[in-house]
PDB file of N, CA and C in Angstrom:
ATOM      1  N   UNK A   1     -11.696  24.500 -10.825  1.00  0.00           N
ATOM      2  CA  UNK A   1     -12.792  23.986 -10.027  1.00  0.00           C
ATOM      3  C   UNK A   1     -13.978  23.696 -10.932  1.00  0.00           C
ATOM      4  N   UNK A   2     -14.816  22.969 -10.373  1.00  0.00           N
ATOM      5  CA  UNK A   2     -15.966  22.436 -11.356  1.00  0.00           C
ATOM      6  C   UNK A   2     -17.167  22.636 -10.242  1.00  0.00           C
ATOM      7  N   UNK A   3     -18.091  22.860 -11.123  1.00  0.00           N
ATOM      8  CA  UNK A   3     -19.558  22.635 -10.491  1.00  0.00           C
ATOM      9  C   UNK A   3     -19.950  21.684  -8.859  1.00  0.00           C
ATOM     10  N   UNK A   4     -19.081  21.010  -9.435  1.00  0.00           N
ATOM     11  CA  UNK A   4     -19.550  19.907  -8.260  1.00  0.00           C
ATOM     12  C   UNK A   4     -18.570  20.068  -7.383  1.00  0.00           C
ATOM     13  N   UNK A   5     -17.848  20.555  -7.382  1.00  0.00           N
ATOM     14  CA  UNK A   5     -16.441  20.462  -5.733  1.00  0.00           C
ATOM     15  C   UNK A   5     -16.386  21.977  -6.035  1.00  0.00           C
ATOM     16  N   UNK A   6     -16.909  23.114  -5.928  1.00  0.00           N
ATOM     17  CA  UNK A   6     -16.557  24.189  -5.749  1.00  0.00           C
ATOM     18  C   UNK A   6     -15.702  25.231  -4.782  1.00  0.00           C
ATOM     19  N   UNK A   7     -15.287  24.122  -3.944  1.00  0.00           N
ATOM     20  CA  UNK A   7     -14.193  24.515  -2.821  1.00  0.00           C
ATOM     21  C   UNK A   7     -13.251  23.976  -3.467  1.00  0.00           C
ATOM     22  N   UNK A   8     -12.500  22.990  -4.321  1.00  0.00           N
ATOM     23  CA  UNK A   8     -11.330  22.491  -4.592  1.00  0.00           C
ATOM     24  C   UNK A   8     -10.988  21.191  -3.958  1.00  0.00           C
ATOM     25  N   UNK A   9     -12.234  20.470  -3.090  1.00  0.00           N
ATOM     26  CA  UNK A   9     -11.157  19.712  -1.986  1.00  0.00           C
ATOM     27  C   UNK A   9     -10.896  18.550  -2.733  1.00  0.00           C
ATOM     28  N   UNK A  10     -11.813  18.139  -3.809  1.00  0.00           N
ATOM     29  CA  UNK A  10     -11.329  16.993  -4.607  1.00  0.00           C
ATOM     30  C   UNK A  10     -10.204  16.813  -4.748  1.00  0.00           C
ATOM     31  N   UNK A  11      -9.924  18.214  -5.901  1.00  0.00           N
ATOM     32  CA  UNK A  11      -8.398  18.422  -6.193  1.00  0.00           C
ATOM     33  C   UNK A  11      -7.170  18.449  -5.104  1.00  0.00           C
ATOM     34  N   UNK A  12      -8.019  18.966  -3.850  1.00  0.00           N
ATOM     35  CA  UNK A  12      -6.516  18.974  -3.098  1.00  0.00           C
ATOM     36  C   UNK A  12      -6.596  17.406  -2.278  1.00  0.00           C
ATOM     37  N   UNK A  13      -7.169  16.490  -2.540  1.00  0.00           N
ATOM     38  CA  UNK A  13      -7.472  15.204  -2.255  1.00  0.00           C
ATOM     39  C   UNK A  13      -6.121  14.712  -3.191  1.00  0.00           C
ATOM     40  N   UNK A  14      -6.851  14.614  -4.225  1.00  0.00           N
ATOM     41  CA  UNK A  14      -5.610  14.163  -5.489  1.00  0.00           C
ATOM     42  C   UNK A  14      -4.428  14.338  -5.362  1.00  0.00           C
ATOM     43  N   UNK A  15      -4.138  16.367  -4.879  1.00  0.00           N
ATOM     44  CA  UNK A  15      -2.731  16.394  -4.610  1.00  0.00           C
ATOM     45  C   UNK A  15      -1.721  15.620  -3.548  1.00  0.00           C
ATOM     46  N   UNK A  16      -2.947  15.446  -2.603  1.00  0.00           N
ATOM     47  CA  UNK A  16      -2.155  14.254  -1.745  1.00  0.00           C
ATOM     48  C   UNK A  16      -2.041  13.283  -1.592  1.00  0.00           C
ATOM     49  N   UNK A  17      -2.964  12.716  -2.115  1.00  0.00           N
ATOM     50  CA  UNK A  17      -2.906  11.336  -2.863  1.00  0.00           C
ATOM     51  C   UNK A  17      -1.002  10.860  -3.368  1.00  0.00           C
ATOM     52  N   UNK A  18      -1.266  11.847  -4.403  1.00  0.00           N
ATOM     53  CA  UNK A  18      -0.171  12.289  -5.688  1.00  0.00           C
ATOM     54  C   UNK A  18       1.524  12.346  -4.687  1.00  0.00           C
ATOM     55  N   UNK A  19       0.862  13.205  -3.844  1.00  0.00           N
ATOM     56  CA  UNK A  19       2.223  12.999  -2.796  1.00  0.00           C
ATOM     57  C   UNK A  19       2.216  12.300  -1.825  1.00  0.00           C
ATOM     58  N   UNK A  20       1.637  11.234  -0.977  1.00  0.00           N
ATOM     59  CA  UNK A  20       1.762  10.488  -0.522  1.00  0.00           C
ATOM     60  C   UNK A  20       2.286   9.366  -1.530  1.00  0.00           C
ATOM     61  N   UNK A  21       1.723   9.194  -2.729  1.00  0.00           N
ATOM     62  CA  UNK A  21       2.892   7.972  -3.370  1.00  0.00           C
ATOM     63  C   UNK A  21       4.146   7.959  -3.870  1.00  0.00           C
ATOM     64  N   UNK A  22       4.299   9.321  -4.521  1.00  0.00           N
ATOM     65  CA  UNK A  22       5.456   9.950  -4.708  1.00  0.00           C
ATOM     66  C   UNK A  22       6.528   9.595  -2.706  1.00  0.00           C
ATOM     67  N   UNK A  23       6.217   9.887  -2.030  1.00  0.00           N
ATOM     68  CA  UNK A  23       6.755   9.592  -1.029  1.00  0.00           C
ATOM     69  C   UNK A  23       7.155   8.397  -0.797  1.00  0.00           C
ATOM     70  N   UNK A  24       6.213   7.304  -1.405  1.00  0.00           N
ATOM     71  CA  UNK A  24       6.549   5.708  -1.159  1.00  0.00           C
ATOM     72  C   UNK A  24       7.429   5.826  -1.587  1.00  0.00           C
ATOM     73  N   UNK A  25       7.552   6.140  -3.328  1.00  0.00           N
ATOM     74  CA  UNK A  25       8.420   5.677  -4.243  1.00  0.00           C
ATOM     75  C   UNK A  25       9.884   5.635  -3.465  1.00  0.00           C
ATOM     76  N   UNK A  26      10.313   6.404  -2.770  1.00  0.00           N
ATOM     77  CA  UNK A  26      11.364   6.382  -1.629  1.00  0.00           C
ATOM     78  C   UNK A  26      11.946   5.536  -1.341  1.00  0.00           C
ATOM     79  N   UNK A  27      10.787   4.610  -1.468  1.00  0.00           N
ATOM     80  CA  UNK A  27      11.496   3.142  -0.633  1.00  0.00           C
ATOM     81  C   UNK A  27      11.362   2.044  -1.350  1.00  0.00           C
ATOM     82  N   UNK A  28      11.487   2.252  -3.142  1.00  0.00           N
ATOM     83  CA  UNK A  28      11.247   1.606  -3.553  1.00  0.00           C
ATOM     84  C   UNK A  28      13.034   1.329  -4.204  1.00  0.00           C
ATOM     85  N   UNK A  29      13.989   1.330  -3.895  1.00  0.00           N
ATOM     86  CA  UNK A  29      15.396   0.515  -3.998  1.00  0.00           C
ATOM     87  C   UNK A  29      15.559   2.416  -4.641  1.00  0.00           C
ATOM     88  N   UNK A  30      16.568   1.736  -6.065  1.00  0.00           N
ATOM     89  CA  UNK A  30      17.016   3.317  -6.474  1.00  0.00           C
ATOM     90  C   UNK A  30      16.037   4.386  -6.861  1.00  0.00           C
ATOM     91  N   UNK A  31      14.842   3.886  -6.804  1.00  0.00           N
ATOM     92  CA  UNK A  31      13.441   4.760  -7.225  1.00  0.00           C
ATOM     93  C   UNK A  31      14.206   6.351  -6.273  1.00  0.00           C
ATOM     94  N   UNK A  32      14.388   5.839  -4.900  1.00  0.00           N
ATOM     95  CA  UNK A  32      14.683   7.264  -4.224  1.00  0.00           C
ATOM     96  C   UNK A  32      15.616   7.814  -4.644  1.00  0.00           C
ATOM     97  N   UNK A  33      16.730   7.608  -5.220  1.00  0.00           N
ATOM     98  CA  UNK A  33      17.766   8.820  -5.582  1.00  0.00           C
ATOM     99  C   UNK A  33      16.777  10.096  -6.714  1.00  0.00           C
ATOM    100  N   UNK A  34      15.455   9.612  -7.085  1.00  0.00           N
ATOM    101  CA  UNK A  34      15.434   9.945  -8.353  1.00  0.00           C
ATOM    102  C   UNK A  34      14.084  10.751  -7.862  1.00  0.00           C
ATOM    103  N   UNK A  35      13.526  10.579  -6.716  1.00  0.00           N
ATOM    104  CA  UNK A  35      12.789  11.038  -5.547  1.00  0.00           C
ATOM    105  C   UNK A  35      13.038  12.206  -4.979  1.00  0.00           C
ATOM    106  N   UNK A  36      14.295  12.337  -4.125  1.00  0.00           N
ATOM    107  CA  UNK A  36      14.941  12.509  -3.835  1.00  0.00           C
ATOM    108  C   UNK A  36      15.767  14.249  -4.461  1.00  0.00           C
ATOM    109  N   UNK A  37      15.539  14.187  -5.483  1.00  0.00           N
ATOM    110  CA  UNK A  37      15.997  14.744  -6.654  1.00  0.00           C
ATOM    111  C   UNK A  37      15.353  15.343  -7.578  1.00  0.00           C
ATOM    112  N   UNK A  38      14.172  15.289  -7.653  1.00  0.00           N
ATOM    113  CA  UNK A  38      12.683  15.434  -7.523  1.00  0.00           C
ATOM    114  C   UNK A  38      11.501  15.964  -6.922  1.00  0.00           C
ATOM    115  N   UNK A  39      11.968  16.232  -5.720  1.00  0.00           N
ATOM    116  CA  UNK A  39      10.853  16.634  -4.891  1.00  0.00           C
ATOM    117  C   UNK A  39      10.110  18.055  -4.796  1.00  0.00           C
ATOM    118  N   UNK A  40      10.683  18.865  -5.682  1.00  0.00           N
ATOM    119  CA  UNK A  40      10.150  20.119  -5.506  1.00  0.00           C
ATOM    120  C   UNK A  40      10.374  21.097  -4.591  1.00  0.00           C
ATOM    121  N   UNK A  41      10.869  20.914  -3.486  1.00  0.00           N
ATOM    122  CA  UNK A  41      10.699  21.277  -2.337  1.00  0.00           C
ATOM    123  C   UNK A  41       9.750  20.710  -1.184  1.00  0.00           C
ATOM    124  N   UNK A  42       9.318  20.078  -1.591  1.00  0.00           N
ATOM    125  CA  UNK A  42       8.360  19.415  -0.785  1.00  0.00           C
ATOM    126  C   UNK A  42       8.697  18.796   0.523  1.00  0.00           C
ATOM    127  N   UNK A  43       8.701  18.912   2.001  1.00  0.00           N
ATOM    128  CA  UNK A  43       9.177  18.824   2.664  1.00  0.00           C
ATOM    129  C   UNK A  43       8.886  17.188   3.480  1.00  0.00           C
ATOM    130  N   UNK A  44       7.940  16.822   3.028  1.00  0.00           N
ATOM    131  CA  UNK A  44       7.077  15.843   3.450  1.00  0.00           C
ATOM    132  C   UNK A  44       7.874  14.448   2.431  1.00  0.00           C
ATOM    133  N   UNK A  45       7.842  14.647   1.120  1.00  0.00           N
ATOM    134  CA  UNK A  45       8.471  13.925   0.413  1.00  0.00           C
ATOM    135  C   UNK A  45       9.967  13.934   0.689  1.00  0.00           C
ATOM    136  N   UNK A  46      10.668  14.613   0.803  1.00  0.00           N
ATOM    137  CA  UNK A  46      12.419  15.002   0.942  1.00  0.00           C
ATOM    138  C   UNK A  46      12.842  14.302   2.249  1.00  0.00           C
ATOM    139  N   UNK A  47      12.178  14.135   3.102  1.00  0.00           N
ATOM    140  CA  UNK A  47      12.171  13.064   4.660  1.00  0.00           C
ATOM    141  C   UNK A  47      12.320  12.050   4.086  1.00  0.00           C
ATOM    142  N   UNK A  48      11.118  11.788   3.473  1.00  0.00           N
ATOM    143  CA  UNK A  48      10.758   9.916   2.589  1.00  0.00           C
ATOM    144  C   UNK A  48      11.977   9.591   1.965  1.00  0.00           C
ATOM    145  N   UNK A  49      12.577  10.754   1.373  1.00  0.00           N
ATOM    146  CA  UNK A  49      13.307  10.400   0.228  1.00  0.00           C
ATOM    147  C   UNK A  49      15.139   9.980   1.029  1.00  0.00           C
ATOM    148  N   UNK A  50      14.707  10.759   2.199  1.00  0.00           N
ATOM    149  CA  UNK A  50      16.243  10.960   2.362  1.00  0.00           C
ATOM    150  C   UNK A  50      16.278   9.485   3.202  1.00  0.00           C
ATOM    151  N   UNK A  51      15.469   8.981   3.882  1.00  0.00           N
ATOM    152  CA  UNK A  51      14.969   7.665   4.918  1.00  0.00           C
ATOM    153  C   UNK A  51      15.123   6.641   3.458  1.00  0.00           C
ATOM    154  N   UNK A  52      14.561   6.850   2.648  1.00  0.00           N
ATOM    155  CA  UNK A  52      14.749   5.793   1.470  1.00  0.00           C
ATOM    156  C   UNK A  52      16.230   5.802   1.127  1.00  0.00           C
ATOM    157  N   UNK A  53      16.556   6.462   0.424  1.00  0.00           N
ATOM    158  CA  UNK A  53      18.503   6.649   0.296  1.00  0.00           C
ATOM    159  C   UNK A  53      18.950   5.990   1.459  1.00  0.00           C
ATOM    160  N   UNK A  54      18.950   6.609   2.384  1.00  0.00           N
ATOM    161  CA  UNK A  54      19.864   5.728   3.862  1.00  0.00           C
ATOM    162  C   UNK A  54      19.746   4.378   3.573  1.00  0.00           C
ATOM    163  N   UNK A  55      18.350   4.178   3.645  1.00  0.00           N
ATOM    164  CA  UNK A  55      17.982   2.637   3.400  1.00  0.00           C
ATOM    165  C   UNK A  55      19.118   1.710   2.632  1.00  0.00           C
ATOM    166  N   UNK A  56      19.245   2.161   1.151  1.00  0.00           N
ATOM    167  CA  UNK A  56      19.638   1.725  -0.065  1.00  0.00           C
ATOM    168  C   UNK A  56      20.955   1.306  -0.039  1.00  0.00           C
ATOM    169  N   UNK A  57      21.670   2.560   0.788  1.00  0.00           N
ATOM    170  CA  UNK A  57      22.710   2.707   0.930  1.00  0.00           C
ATOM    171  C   UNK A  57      23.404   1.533   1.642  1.00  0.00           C
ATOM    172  N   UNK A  58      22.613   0.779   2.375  1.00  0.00           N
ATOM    173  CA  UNK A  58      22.800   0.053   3.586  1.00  0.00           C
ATOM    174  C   UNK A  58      22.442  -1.328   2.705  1.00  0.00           C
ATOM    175  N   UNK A  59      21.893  -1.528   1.675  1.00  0.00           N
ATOM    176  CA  UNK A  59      21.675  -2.837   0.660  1.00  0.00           C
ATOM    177  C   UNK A  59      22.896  -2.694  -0.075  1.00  0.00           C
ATOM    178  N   UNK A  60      23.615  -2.167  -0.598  1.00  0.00           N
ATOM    179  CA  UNK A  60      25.116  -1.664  -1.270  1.00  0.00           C
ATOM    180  C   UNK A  60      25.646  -3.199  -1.004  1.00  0.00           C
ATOM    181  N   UNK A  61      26.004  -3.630   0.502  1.00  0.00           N
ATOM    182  CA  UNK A  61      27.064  -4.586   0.430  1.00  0.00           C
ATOM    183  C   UNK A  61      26.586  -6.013  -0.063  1.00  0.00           C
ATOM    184  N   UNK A  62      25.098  -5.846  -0.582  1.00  0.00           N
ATOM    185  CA  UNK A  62      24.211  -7.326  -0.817  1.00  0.00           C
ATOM    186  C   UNK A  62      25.139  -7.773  -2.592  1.00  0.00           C
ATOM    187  N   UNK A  63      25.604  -6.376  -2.887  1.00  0.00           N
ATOM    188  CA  UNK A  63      26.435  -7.037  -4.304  1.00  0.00           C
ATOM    189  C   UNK A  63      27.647  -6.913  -4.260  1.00  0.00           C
ATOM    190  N   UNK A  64      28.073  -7.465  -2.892  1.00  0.00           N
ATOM    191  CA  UNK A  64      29.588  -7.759  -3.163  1.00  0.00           C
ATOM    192  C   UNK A  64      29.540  -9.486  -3.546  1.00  0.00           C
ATOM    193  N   UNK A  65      30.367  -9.644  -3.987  1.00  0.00           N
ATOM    194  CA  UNK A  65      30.595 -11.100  -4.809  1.00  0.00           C
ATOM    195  C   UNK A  65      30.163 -12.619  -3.327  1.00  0.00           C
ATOM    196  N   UNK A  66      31.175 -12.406  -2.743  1.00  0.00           N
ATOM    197  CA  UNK A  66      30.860 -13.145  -1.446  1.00  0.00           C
ATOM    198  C   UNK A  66      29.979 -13.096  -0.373  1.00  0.00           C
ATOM    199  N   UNK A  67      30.558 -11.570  -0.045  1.00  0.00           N
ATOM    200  CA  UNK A  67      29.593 -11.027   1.406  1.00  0.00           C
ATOM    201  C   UNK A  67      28.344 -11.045   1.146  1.00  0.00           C
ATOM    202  N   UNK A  68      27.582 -10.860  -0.040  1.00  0.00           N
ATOM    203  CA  UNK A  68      26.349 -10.785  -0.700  1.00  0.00           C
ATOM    204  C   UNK A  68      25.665 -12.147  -0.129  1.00  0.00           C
ATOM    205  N   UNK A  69      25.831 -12.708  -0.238  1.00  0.00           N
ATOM    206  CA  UNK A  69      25.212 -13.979   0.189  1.00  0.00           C
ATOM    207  C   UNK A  69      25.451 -14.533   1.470  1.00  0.00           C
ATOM    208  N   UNK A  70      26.188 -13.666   2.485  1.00  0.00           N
ATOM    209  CA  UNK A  70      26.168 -13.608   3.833  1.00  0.00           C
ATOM    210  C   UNK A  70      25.593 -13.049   3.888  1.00  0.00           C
ATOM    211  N   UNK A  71      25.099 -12.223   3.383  1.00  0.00           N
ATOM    212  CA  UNK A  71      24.851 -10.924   4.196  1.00  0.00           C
ATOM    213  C   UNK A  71      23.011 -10.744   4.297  1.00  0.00           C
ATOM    214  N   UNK A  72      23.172 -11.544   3.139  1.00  0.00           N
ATOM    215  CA  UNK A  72      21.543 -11.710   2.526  1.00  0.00           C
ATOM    216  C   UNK A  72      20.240 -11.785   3.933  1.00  0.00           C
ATOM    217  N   UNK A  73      20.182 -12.999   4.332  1.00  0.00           N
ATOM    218  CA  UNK A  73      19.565 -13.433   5.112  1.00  0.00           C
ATOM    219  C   UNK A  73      19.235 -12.086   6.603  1.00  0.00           C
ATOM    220  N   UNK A  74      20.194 -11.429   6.675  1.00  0.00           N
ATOM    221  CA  UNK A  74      20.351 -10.262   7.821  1.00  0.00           C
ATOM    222  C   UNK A  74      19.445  -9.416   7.398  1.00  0.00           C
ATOM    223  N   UNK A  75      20.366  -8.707   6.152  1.00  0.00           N
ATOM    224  CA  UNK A  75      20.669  -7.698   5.658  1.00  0.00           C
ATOM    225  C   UNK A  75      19.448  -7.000   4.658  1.00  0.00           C
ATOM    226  N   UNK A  76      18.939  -7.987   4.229  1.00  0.00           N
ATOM    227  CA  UNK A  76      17.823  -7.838   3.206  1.00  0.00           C
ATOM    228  C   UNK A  76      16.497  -8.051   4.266  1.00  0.00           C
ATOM    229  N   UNK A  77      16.788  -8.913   5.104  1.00  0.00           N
ATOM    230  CA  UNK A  77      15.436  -8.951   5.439  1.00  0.00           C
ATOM    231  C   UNK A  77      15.323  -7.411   6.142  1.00  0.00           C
ATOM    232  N   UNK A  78      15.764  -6.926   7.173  1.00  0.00           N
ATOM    233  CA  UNK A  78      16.123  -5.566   7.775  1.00  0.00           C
ATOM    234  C   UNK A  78      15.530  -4.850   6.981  1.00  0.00           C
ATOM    235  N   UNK A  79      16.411  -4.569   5.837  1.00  0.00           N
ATOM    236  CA  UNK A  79      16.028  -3.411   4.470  1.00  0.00           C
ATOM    237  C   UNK A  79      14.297  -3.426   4.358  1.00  0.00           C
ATOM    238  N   UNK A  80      14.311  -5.084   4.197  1.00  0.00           N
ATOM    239  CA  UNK A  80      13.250  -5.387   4.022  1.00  0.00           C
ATOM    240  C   UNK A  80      11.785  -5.060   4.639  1.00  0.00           C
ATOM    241  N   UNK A  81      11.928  -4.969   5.842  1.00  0.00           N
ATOM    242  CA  UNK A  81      11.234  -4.331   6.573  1.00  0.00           C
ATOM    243  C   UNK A  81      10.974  -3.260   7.061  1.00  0.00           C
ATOM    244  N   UNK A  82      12.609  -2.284   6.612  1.00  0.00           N
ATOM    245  CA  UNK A  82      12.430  -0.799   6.961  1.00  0.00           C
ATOM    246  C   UNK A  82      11.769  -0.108   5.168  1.00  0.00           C
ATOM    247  N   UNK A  83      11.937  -0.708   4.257  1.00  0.00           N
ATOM    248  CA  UNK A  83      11.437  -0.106   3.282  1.00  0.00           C
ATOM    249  C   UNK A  83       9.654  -0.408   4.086  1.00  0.00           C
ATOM    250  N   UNK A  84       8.899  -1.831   3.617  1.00  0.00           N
ATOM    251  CA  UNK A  84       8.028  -1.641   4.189  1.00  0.00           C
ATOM    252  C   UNK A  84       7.293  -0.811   5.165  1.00  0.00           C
ATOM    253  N   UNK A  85       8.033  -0.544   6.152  1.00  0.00           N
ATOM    254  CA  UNK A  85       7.461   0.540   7.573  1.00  0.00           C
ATOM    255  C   UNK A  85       7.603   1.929   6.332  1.00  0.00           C
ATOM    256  N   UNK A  86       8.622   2.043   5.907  1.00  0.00           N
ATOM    257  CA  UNK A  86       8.070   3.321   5.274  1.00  0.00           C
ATOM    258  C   UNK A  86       6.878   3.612   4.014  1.00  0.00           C
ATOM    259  N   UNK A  87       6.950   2.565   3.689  1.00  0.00           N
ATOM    260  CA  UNK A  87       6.116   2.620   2.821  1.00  0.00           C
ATOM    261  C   UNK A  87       4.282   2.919   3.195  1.00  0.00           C
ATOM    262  N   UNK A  88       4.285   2.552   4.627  1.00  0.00           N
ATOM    263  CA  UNK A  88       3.034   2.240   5.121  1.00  0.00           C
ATOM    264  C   UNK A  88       2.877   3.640   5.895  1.00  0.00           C
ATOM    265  N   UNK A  89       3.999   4.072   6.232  1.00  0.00           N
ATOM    266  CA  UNK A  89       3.975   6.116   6.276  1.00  0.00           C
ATOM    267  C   UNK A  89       3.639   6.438   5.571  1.00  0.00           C
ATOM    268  N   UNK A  90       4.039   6.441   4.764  1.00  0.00           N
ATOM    269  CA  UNK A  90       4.445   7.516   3.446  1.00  0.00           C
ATOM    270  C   UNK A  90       3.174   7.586   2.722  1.00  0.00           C
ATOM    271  N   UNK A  91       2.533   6.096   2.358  1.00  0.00           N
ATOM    272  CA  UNK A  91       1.000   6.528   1.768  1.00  0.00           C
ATOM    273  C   UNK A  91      -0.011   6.740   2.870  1.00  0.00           C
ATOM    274  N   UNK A  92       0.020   6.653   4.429  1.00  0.00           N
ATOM    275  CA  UNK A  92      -0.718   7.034   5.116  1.00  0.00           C
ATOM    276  C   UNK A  92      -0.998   8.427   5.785  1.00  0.00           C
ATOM    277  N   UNK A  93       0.322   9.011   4.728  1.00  0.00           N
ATOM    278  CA  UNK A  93       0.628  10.645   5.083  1.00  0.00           C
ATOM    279  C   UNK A  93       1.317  10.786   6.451  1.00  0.00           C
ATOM    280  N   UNK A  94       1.828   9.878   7.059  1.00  0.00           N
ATOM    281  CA  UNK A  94       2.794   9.895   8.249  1.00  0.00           C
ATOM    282  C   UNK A  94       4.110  10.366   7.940  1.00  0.00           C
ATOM    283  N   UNK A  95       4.250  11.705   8.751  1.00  0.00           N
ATOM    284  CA  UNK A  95       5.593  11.602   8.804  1.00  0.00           C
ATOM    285  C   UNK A  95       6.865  10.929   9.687  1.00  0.00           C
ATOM    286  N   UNK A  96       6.721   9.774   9.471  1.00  0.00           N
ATOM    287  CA  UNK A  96       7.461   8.705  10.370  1.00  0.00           C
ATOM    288  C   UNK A  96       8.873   8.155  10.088  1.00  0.00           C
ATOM    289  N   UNK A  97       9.113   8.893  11.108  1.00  0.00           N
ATOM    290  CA  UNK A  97      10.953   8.613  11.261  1.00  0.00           C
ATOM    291  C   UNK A  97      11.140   7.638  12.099  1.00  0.00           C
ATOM    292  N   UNK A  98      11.935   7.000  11.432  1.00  0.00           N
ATOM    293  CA  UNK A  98      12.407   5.474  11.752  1.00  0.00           C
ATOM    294  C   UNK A  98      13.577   5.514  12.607  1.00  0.00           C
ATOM    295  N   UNK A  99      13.695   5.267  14.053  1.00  0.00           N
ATOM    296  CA  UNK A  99      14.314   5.777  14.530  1.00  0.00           C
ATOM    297  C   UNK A  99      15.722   5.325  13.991  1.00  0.00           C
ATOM    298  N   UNK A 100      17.221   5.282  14.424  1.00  0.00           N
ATOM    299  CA  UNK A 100      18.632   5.251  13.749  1.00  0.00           C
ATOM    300  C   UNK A 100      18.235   5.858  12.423  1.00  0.00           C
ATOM    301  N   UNK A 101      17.862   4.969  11.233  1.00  0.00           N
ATOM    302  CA  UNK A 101      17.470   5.598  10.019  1.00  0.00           C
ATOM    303  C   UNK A 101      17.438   7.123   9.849  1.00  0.00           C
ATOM    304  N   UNK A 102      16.257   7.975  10.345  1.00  0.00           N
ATOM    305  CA  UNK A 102      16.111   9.069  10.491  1.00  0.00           C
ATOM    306  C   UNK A 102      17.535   9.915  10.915  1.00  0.00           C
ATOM    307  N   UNK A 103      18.208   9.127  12.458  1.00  0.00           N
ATOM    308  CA  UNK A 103      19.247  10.341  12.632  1.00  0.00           C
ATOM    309  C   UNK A 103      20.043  10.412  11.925  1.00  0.00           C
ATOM    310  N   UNK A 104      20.216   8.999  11.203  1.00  0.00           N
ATOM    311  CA  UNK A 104      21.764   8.771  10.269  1.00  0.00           C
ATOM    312  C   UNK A 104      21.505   9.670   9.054  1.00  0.00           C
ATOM    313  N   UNK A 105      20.330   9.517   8.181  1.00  0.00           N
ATOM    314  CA  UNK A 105      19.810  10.141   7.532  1.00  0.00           C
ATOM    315  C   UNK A 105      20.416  12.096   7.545  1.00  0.00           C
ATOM    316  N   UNK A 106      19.392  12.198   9.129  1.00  0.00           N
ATOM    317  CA  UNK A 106      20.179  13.610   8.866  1.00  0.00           C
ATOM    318  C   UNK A 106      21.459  14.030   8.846  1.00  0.00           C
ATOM    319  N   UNK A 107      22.674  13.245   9.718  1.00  0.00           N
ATOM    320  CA  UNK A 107      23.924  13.281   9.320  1.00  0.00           C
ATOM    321  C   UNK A 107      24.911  12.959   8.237  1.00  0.00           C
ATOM    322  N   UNK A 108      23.955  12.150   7.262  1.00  0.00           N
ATOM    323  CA  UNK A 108      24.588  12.476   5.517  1.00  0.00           C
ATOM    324  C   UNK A 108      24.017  13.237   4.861  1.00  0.00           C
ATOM    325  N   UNK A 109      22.540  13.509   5.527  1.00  0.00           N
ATOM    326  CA  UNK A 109      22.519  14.875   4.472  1.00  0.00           C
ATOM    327  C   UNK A 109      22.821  16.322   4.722  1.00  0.00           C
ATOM    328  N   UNK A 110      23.055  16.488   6.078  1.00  0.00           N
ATOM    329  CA  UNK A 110      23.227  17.242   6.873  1.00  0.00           C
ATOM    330  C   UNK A 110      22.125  18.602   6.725  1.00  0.00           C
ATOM    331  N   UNK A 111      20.902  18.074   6.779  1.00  0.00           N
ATOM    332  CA  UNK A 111      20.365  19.331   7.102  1.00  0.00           C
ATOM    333  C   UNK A 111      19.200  18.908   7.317  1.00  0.00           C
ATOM    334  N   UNK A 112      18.238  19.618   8.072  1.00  0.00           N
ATOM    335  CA  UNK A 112      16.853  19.396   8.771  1.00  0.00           C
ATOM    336  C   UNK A 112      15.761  20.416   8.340  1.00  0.00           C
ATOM    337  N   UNK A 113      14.800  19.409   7.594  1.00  0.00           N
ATOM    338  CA  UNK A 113      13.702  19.615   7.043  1.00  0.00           C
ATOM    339  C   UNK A 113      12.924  19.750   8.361  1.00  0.00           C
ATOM    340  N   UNK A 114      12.763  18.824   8.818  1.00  0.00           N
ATOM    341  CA  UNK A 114      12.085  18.321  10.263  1.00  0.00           C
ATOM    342  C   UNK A 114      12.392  18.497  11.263  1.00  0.00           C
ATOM    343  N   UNK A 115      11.888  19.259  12.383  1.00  0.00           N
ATOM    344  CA  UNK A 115      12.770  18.701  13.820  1.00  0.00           C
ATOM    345  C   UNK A 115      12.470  17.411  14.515  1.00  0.00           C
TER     346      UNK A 115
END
């Protein structure tokens, strides 16, 4: 602590700062496995992370040789917009579960941070 913030709240400003972007990173393509994997325990981030993975998981078929370019126009834009929505959680300190996302989420990882 310093002279001038003698309660800490600066610092605990920063820390959430620090973890609210860390949380984006989630939804930033493979950024989340590495998120994900990462988190400390942090319960707030490990949601983000696991909603980001689902995500990713679900862009997988954009590099198959053919389907990739079917699939594009659907498939990416979707992604596209569920990374976004999380992203706009995640640094707003929301813990926002996307609905399908979220449940599927908890059934590959099988376990609940969150109720």
């Amino acid at each position: 602590m310093n002279a001038g913030d003698p309660y800490g709240i600066e610092a605990l400003k920063k820390a959430e700062k620090d973890r609210n972007h860390k949380a984006a990173l989630s939804y930033c393509w493979l950024l989340s496995f590495w998120v994900m994997l990462t988190n400390n325990g942090d319960v707030f981030v490990a949601m983000h992370a696991k909603q980001g993975v689902t995500i990713t998981l679900f862009t997988l078929p954009l590099f198959l040789p053919n389907a990739g370019l079917l699939l594009l126009p659907f498939l990416g834009s979707a992604a596209a917009f569920l990374y976004g929505l999380g992203i706009y959680g995640a640094l707003h300190g929301k813990e926002l579960k996307i609905p399908g996302i979220w449940d599927l989420a908890q059934k590959i990882f099988r376990s609940k941070y969150i109720e």
